[in-house]
Protein backbone atom coordinates (compact mmCIF):
# COMPACT_ATOMS: atom_id res chain seq x y z
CA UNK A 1 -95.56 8.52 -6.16
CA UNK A 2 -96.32 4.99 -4.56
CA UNK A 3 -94.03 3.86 -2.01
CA UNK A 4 -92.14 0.84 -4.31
CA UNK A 5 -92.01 3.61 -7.31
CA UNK A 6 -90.24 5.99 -4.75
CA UNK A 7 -87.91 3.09 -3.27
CA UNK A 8 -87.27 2.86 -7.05
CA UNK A 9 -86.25 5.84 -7.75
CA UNK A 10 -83.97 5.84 -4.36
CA UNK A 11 -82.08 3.24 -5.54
CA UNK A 12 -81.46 4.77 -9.13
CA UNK A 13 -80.38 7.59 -6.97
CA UNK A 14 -78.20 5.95 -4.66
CA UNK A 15 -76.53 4.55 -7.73
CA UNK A 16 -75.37 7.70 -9.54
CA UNK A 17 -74.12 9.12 -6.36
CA UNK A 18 -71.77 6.14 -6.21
CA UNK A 19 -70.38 6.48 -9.30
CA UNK A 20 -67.30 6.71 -10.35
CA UNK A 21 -66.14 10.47 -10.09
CA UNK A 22 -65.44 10.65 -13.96
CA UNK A 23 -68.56 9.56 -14.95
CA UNK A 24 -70.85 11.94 -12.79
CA UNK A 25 -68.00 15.04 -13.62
CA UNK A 26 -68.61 14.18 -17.72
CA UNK A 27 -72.20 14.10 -17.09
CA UNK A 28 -72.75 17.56 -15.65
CA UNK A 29 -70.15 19.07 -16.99
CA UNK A 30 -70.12 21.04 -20.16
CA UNK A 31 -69.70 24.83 -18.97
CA UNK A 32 -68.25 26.97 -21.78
CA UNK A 33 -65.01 28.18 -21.16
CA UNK A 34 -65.85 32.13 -21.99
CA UNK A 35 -68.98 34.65 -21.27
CA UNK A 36 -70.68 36.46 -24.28
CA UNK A 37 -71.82 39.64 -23.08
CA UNK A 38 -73.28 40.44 -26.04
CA UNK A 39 -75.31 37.28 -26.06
CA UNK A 40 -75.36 36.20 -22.39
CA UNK A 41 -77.47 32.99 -23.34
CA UNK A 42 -76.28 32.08 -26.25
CA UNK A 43 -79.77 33.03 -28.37
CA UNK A 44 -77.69 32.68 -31.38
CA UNK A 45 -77.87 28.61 -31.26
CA UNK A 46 -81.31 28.66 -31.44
CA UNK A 47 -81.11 30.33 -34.85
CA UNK A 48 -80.95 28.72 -38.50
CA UNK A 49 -78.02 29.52 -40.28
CA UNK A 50 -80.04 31.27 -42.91
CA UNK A 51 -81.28 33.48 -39.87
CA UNK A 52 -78.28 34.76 -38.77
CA UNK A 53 -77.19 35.41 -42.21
CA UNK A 54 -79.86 37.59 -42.88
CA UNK A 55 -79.19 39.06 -39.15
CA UNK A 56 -75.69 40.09 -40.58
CA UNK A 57 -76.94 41.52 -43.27
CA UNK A 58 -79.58 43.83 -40.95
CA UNK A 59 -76.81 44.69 -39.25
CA UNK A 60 -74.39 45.36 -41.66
CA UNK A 61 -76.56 47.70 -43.51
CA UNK A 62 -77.93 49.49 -40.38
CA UNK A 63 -74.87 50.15 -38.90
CA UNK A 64 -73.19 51.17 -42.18
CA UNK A 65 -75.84 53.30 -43.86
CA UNK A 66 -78.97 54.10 -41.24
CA UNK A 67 -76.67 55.18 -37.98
CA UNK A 68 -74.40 57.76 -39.98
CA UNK A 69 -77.58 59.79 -40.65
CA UNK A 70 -79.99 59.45 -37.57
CA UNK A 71 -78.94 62.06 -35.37
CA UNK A 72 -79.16 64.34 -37.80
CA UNK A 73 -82.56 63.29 -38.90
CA UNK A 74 -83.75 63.14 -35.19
CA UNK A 75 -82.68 66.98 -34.95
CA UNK A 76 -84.59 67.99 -38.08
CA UNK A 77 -87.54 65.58 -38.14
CA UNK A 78 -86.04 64.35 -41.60
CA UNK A 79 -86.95 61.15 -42.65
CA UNK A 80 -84.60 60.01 -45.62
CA UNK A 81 -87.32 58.18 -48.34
CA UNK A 82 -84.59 56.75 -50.02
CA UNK A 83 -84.69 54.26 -46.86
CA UNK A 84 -87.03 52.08 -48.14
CA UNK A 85 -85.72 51.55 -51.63
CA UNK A 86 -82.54 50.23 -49.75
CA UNK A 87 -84.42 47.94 -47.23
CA UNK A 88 -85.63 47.11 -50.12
CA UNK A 89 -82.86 46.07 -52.71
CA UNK A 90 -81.74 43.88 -49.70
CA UNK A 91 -84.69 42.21 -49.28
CA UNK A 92 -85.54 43.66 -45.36
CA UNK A 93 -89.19 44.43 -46.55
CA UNK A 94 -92.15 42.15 -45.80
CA UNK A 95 -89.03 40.13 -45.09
CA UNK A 96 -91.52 36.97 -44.07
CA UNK A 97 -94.08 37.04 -46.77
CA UNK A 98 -93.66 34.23 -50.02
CA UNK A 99 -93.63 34.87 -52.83
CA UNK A 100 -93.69 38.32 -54.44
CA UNK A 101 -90.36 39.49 -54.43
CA UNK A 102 -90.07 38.72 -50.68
CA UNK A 103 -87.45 37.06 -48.69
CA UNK A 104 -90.24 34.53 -48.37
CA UNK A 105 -88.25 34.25 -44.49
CA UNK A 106 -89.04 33.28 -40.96
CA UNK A 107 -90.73 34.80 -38.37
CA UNK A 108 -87.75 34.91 -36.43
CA UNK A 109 -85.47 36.29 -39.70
CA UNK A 110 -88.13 39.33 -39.74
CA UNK A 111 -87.81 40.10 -36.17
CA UNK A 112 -84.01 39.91 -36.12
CA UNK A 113 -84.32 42.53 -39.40
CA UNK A 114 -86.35 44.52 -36.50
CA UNK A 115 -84.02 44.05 -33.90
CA UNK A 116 -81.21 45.66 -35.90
CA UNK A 117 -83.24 48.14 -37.56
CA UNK A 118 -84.23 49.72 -33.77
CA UNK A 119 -80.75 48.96 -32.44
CA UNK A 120 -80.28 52.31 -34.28
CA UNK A 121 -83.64 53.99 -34.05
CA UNK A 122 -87.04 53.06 -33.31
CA UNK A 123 -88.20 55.84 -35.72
CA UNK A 124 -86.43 53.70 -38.77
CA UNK A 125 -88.14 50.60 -37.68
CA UNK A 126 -91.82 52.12 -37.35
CA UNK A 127 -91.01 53.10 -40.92
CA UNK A 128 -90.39 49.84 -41.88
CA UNK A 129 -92.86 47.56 -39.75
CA UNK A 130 -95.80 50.26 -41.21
CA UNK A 131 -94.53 49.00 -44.90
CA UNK A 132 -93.90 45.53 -43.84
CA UNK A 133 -96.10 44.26 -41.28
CA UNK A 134 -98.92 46.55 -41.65
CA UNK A 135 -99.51 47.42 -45.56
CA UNK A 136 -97.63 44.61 -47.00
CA UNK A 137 -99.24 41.88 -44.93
CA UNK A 138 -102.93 43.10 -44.96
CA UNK A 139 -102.92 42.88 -48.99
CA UNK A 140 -101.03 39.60 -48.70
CA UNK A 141 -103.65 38.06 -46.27
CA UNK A 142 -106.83 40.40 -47.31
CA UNK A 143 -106.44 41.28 -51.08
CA UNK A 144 -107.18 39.93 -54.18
CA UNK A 145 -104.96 38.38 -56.32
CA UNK A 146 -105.04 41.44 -58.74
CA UNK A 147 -103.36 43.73 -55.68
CA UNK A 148 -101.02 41.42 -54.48
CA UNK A 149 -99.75 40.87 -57.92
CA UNK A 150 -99.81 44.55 -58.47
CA UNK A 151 -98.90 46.36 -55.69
CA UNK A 152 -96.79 43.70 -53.37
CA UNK A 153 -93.58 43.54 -55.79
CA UNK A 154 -93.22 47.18 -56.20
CA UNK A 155 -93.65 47.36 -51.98
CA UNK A 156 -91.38 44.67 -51.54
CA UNK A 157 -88.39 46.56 -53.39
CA UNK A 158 -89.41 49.96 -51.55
CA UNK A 159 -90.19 51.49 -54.75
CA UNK A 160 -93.67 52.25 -53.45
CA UNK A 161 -94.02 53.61 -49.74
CA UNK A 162 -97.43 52.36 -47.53
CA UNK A 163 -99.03 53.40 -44.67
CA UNK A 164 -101.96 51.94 -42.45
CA UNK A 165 -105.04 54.13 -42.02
CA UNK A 166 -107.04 53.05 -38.84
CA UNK A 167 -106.71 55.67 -36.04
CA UNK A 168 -108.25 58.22 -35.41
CA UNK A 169 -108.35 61.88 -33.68
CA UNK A 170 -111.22 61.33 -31.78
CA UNK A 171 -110.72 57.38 -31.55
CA UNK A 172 -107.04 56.27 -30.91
CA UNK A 173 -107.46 52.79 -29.05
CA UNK A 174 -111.30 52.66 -30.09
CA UNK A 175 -111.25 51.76 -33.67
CA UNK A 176 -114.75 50.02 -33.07
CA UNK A 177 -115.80 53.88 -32.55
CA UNK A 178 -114.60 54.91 -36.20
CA UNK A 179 -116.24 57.90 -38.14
CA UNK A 180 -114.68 57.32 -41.42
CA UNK A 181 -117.02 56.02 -43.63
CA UNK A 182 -117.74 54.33 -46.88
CA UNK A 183 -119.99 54.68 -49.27
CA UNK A 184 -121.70 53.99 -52.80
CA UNK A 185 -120.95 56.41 -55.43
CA UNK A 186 -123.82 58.38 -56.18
CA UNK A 187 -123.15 58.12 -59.88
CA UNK A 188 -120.12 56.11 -60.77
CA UNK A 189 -120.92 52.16 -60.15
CA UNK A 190 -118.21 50.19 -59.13
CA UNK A 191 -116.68 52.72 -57.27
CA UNK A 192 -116.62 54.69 -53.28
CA UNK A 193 -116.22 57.90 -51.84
CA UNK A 194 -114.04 57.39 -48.43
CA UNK A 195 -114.60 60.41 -45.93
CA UNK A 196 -112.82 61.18 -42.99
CA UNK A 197 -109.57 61.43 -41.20
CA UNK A 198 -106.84 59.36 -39.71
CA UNK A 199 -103.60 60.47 -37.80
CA UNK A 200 -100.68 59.52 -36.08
CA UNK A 201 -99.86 57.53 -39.31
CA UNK A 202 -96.39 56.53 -40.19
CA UNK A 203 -95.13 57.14 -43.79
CA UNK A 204 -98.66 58.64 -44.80
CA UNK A 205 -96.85 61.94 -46.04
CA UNK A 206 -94.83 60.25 -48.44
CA UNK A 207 -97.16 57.18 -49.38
CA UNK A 208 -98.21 56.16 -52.29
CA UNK A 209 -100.38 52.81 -50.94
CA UNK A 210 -102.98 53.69 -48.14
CA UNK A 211 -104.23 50.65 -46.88
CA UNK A 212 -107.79 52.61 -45.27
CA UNK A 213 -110.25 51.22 -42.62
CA UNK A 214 -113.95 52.41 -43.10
CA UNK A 215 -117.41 51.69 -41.69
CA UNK A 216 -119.22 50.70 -44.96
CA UNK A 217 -122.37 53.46 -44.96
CA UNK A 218 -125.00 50.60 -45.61
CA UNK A 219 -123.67 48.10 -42.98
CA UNK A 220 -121.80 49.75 -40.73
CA UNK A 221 -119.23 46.73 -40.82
CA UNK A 222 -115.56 48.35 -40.70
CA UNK A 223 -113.93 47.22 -44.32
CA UNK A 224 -110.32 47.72 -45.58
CA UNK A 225 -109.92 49.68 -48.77
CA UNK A 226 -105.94 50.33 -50.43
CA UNK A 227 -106.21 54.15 -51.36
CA UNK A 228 -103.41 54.94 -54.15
CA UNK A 229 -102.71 58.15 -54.34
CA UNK A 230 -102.10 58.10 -57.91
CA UNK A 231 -105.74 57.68 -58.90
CA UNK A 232 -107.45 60.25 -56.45
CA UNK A 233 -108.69 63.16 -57.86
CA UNK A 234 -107.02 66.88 -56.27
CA UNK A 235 -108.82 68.20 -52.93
CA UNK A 236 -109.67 64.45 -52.32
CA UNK A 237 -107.13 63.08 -50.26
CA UNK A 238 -104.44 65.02 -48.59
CA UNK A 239 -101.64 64.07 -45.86
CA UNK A 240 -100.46 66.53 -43.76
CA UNK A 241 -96.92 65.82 -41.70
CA UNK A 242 -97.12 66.28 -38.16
CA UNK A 243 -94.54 68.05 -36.58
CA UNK A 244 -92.71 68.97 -33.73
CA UNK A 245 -93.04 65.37 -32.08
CA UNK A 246 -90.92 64.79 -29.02
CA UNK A 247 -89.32 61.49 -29.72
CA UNK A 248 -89.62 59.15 -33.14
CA UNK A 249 -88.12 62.01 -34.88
CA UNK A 250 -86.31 60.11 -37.63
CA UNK A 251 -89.66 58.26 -38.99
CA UNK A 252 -92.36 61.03 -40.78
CA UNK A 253 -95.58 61.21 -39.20
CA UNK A 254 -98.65 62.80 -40.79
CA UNK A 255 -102.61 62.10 -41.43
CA UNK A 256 -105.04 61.47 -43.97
CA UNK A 257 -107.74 63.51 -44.85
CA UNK A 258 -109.95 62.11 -47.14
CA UNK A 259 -113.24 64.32 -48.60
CA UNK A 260 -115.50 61.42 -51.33
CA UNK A 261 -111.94 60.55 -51.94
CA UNK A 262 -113.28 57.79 -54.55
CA UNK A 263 -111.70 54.13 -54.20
CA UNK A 264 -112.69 51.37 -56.53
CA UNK A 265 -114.72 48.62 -55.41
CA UNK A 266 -112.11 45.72 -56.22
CA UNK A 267 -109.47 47.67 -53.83
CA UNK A 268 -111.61 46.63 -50.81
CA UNK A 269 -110.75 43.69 -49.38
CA UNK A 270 -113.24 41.27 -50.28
CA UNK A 271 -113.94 39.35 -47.12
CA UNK A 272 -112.34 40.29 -44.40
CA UNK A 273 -114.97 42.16 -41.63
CA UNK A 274 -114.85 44.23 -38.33
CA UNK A 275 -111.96 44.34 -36.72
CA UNK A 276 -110.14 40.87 -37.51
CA UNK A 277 -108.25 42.18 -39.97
CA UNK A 278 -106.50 45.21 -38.90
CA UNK A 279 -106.10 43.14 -35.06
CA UNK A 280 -104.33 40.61 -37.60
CA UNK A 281 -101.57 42.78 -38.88
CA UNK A 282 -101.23 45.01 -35.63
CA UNK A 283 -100.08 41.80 -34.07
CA UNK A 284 -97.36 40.86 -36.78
CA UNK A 285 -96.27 44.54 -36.26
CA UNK A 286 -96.10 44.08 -32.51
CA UNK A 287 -94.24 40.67 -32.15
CA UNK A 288 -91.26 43.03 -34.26
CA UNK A 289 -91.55 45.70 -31.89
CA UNK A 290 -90.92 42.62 -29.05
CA UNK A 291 -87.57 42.10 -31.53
CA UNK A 292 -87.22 45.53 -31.79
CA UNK A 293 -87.27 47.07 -27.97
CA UNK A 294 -84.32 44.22 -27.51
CA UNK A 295 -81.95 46.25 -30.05
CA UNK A 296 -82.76 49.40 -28.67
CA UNK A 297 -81.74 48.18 -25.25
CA UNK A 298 -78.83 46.21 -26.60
CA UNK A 299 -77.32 49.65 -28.07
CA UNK A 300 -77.56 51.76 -24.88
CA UNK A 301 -76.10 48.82 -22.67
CA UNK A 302 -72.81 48.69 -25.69
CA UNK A 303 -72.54 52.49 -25.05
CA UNK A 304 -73.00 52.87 -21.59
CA UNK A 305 -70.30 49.38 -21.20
CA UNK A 306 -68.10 51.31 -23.32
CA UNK A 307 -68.37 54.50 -21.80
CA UNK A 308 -67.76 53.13 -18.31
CA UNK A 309 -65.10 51.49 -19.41
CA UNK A 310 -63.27 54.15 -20.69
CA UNK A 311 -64.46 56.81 -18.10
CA UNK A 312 -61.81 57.04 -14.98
CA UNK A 313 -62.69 58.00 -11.86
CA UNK A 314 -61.45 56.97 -8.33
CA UNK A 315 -57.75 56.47 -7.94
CA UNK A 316 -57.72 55.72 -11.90
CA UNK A 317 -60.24 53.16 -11.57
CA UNK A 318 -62.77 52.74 -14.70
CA UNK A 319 -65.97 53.12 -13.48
CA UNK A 320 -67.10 49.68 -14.99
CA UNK A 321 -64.62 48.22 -11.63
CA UNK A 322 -67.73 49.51 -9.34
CA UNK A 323 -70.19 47.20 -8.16
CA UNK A 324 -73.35 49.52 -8.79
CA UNK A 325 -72.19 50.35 -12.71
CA UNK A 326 -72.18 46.44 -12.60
CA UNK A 327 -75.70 45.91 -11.66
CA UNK A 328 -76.75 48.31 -13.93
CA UNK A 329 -74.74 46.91 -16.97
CA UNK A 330 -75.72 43.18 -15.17
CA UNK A 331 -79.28 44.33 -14.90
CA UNK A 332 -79.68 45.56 -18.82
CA UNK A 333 -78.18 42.45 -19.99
CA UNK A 334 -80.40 40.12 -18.08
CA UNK A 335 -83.26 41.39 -19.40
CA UNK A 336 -81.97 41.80 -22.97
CA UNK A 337 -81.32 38.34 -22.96
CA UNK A 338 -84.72 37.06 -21.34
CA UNK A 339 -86.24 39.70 -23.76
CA UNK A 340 -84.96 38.25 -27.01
CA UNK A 341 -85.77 34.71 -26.05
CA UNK A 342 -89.17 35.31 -24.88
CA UNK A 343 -89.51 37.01 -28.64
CA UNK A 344 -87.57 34.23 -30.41
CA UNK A 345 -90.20 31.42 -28.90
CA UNK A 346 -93.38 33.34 -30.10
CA UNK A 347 -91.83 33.83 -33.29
CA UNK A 348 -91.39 30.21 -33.55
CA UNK A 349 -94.92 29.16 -32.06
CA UNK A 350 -96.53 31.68 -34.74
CA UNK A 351 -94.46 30.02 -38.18
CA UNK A 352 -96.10 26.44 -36.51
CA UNK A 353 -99.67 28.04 -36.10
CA UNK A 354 -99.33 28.12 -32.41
CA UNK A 355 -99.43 31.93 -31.38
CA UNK A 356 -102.16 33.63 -29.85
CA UNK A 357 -102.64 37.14 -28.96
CA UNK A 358 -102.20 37.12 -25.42
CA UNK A 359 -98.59 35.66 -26.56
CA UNK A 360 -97.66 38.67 -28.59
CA UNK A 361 -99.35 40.99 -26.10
CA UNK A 362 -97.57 39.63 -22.79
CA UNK A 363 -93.77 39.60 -24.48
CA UNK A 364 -94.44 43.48 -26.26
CA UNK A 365 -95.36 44.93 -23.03
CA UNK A 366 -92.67 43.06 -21.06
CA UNK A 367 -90.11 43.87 -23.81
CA UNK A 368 -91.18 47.71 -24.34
CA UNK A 369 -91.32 47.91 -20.34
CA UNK A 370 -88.06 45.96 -19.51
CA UNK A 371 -86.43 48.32 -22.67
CA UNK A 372 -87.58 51.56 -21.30
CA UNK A 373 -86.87 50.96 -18.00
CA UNK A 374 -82.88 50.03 -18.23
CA UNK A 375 -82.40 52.63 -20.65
CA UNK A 376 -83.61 55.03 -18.42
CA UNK A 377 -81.24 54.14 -15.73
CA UNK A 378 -78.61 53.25 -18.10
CA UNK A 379 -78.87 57.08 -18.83
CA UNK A 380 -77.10 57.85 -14.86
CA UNK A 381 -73.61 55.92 -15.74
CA UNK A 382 -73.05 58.96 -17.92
CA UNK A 383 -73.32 61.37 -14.72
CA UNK A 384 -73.26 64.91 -15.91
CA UNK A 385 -71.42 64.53 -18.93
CA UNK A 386 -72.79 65.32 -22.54
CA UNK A 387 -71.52 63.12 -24.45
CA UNK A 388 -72.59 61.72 -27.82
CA UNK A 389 -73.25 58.39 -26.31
CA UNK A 390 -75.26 59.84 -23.82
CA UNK A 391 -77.65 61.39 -26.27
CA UNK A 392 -78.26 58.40 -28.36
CA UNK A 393 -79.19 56.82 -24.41
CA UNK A 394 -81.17 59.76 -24.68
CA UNK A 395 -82.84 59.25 -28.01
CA UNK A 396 -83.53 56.05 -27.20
CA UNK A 397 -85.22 56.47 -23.60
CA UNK A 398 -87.63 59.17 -25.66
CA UNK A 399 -88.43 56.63 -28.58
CA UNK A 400 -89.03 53.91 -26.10
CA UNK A 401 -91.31 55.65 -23.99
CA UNK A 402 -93.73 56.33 -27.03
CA UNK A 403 -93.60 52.99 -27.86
CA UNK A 404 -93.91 51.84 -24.71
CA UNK A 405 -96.73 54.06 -23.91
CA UNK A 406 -98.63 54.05 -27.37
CA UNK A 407 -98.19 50.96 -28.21
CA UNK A 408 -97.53 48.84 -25.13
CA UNK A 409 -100.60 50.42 -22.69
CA UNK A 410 -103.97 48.56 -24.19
CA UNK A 411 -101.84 45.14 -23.99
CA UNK A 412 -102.01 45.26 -20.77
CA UNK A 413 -105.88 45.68 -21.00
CA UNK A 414 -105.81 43.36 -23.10
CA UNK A 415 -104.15 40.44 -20.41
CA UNK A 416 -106.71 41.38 -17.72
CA UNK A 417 -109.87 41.30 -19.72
CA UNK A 418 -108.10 38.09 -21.24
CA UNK A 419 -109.62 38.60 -24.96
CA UNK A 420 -107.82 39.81 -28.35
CA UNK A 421 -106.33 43.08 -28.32
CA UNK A 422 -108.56 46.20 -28.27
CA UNK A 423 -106.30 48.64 -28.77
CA UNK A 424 -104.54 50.64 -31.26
CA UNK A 425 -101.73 52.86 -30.52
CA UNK A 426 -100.04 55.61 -32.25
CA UNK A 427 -96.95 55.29 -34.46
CA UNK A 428 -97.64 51.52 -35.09
């Protein structure tokens, strides 16, 4: 600043501070009279009213129908398919696609449907960002008309489950290293035989839409095919569940085997090439899981407040009186709140065609990391004691660390080597 601009600017200065002492008090003051806990800085202003309506509704319906049944289906590795068709009727599937039969919503509206679906479990929202962000959305951007018009409706009301196809046992974060392959029927012309296998796939078990990545046999470019189970032939296709997993118990897990499982030629998509296209819905899947991390953090900090509320120890003090339950509860709410505004901006800069990767990559990882990491210590206000609290603390530090491991670890890859993502993680 040149010397008369900063004598300027002294003056102006010099000015307010002899002000009257109403006017400077009205201008800086403004402090709400009461502390949210729930929403420390006030995220909720930043949303549309037709946001937080459809936020209620999430919440409404997870709370009410999804949490009765989750322990029970983390116990048994049961995942309820009736799920979907409810997401469905209400509208939480491929919640930000128009047109359809979709909510036709924000980006923002989809990742606050995230947010409450993995306030309960992250296993119910895999489910759902596998039929929303992953199969819905690649034969929205990458399909022909014909499958959209087909297949996207019947999605969109859950009345037809999808999965995503694109790792695989030997190549989990190296898709570029893919041995599924495509090629020309022999003797049918229009038509090819898919062979090879993909696992750690959400839904595949129950699907009936397989949205398949394959190195075409004459180019070796990677292409996207939608697989419907209906029209291949027995001993072609088959999708195992796998079992025994240690956390994302209540979503089903399984793989595809495919042997000249035969795929028509207009169910590839038609111009999409290489990698650009799965990278494309893998992102819209990972800004949710930025939402999602949030709710799952969110839930253990309302138990673990609760509990240490309740809990008395000390002279008939609650334990929440203490100052080191504080900075844990203080801690987990700090970065619940950064978490979900971090998310809320990228969501905003990708509706106006701002986003890029990086974005999404940097606020997952955080989120997933921040998530994991206050769970985990959220976890010691419950001491010794089993309670049922503690194990949904519990449930949630297990689901947490798979996504944060599986699906957070190649982001950070991704930031140093400053490019588009490169990996792909399990149970996206």
């Amino acid at each position: 600043m040149n010397p008369s601009g900063f004598r300027t600017a002294s003056r102006h200065l010099h000015r307010l501070c002899r002000a009257p002492a109403t006017s400077r008090n009205a201008s800086v003051r403004g402090y709400a009279t009461t502390f949210n806990w729930e929403d420390p800085l006030v995220a909720s202003e930043l949303y549309t009213e037709e946001e937080l309506a459809i936020q209620d509704t999430a919440r409404q319906y997870c709370q009410e129908r999804l949490l009765p049944r989750v322990l029970d289906a983390y116990r048994n590795e049961n995942y309820d398919r009736q799920i979907l068709t409810e997401m469905g009727e209400l509208g939480l599937l491929g919640a930000n696609i128009e047109g359809y039969g979709c909510a036709g919503a924000s980006t923002v509206a989809s990742g606050l449907i995230t947010k409450e679906v993995e306030r309960v479990d992250s296993g119910y929202r895999s489910g759902m960002s596998v039929q929303s962000s992953l199969a819905m959305t690649a034969i929205h951007d990458f399909g022909t008309q014909e499958l959209k018009d087909r297949l996207l409706p019947e999605l969109a009301r859950g009345k037809l489950a999808g999965c995503f196809g694109l790792t695989e046992p030997n190549h989990g974060s190296d898709p570029g290293s893919m041995e599924t392959v495509a090629r020309e029927h022999p003797t049918k012309k229009g038509y090819y035989l898919l062979s090879g296998t993909k696992t750690w796939i959400t839904n595949s078990p129950i699907s009936d839409i397989m949205i398949v990545w394959a190195k075409l046999q004459t180019t070796g470019k990677i292409r996207g095919f939608v697989v419907e189970r209906s029209q291949c032939p027995p001993g072609t296709l088959e999708t195992p569940a796998i079992k025994n997993k240690t956390a994302l118990r209540a979503s089903i897990t399984g793989m595809i085997q495919m042997d000249d499982c035969p795929v028509p030629a207009e169910n590839m998509f038609p111009e999409v090439q290489g990698l650009a296209g799965p990278f494309t819905c893998l992102n819209s899947a990972r800004l949710g899981i930025a939402f999602g991390a949030m709710g799952a953090l969110e839930d253990c900090l309302d138990r673990a407040r609760t509990y240490a509320l309740e809990r008395k120890q000390f002279k008939g003090n609650p334990l929440a009186k203490y100052q080191l339950i504080q900075k844990k509860l203080a801690d987990a709410a700090t970065d619940a709140a950064y978490g979900t505004l971090a998310a809320t901006q990228v969501a905003r800069l990708k509706d106006a065609g701002k986003c890029t990767p990086e974005m999404i990559s940097m606020v997952k990882r955080q989120n997933c990391d921040r998530a994991l990491a206050n769970s985990r210590i959220l976890q010691e206000v419950f001491g010794g004691n089993a309670t049922s609290d503690e194990y949904h603390i519990a449930r949630h530090v297990a689901n947490l660390f798979v996504v944060q491991t599986y699906e957070g670890q190649s982001d950070i890859h991704t930031l140093i080597l400053g490019r588009a993502i490169t990996g792909v993680q399990a149970f996206v």
